[in-house]
Protein backbone atom coordinates (compact mmCIF):
# COMPACT_ATOMS: atom_id res chain seq x y z
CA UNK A 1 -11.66 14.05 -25.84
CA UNK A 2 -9.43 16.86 -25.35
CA UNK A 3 -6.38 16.40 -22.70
CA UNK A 4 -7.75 19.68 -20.50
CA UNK A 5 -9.27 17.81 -17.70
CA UNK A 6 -6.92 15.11 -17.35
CA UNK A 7 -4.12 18.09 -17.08
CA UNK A 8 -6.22 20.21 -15.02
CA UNK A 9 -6.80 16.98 -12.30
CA UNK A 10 -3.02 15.84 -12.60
CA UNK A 11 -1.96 19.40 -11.27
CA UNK A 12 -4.47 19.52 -8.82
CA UNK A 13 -2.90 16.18 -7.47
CA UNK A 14 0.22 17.19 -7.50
CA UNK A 15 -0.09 20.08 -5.13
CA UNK A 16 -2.70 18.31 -2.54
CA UNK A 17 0.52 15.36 -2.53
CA UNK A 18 2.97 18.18 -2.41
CA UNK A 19 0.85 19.65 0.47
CA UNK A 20 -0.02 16.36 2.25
CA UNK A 21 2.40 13.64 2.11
CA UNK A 22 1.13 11.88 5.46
CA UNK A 23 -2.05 11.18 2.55
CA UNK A 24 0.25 9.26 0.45
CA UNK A 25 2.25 7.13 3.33
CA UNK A 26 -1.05 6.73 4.81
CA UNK A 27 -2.38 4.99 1.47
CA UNK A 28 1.48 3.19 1.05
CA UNK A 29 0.85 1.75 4.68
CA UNK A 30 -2.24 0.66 4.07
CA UNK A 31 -1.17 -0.93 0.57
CA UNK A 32 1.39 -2.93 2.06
CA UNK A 33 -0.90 -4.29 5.11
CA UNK A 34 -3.61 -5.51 2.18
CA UNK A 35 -0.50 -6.98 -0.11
CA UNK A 36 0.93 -8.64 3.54
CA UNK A 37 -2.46 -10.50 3.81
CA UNK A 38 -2.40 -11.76 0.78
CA UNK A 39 -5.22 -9.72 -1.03
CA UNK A 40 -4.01 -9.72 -4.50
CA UNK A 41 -6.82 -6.89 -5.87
CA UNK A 42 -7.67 -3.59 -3.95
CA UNK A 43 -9.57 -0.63 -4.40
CA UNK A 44 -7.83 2.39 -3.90
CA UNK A 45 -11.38 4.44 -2.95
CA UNK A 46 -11.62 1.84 0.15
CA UNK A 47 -7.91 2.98 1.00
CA UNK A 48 -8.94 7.00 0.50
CA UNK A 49 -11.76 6.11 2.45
CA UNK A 50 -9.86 4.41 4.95
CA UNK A 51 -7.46 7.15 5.56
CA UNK A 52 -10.10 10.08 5.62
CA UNK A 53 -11.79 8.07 8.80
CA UNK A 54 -8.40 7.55 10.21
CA UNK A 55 -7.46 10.90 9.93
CA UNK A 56 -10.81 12.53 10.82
CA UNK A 57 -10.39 10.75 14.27
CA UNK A 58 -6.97 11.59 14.61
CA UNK A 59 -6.99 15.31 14.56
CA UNK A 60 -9.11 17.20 16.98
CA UNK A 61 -10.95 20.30 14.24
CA UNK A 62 -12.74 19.86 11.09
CA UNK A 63 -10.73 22.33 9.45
CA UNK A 64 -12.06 20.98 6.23
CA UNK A 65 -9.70 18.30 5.27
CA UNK A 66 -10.63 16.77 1.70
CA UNK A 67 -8.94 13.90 0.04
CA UNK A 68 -10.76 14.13 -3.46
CA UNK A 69 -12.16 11.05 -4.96
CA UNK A 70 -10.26 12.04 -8.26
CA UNK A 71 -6.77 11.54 -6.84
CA UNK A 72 -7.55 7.80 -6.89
CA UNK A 73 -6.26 6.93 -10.14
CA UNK A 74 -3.07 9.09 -9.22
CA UNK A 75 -2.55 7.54 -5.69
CA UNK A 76 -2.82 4.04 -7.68
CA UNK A 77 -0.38 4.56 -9.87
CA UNK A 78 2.42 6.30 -7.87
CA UNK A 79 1.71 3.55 -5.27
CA UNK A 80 2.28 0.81 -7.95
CA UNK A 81 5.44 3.14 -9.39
CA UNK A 82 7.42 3.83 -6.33
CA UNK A 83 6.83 0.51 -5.26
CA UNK A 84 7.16 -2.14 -7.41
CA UNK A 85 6.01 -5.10 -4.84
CA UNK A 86 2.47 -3.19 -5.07
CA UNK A 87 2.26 -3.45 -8.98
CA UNK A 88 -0.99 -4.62 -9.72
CA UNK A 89 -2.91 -4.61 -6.57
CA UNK A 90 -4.69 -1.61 -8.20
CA UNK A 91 -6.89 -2.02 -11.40
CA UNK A 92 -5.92 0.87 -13.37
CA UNK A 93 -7.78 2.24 -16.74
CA UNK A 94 -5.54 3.26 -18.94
CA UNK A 95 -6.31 7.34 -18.96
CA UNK A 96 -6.86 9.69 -22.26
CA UNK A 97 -2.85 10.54 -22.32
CA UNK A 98 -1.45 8.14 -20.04
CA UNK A 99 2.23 9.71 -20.58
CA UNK A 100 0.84 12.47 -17.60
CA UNK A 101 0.05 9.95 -15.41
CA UNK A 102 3.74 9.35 -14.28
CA UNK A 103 5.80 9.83 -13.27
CA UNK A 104 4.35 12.26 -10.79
CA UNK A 105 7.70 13.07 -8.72
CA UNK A 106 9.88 10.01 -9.71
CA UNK A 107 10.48 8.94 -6.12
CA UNK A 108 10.90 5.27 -5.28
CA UNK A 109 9.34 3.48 -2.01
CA UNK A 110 10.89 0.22 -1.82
């Protein structure tokens, strides 16, 4: 399997978080309220889906506003990265050329 698509989605992550990063402290809020109640295992799709309700009732147009379901694996692992409390509360697969997973900006959380 060539690296391509796995490039292609990694830089089409990158500059939704660069352009949105109430997405990812939407998705680190939500982490740490699911870690805080003592779930030990969560899906990062039920966060994404989480914060697209949240923010579809927070802002008043549908201007379009996608979070896409391929930035979950990204999200997961920058989550468990820049915070190191929230390290395996995400399953993860490990990804055809896991060195471009992270670090995505090399920012720590907590």
């Amino acid at each position: 399997m060539s690296l391509g698509p796995r490039i292609f989605w990694r830089e089409r992550f990158q500059r939704f978080h660069a352009d949105n990063p109430q997405v990812f402290d939407r998705l680190y809020q939500f982490a740490k309220e699911a870690k805080n109640r003592g779930l030990e295992r969560i899906g990062m799709r039920l966060l994404i889906e989480r914060a697209r309700w949240d923010m579809m009732m927070e802002t008043a147009s549908c201007d379009g506003f996608k979070i896409n379901n391929n930035y979950a694996p990204f999200y997961a692992r920058m989550l468990m990265e820049r915070c190191p409390s929230l390290r395996g509360l995400f399953e993860t697969r490990k990804m055809t050329g896991e060195q471009l997973a992270l670090p995505i900006d090399g920012r720590k959380v907590a």
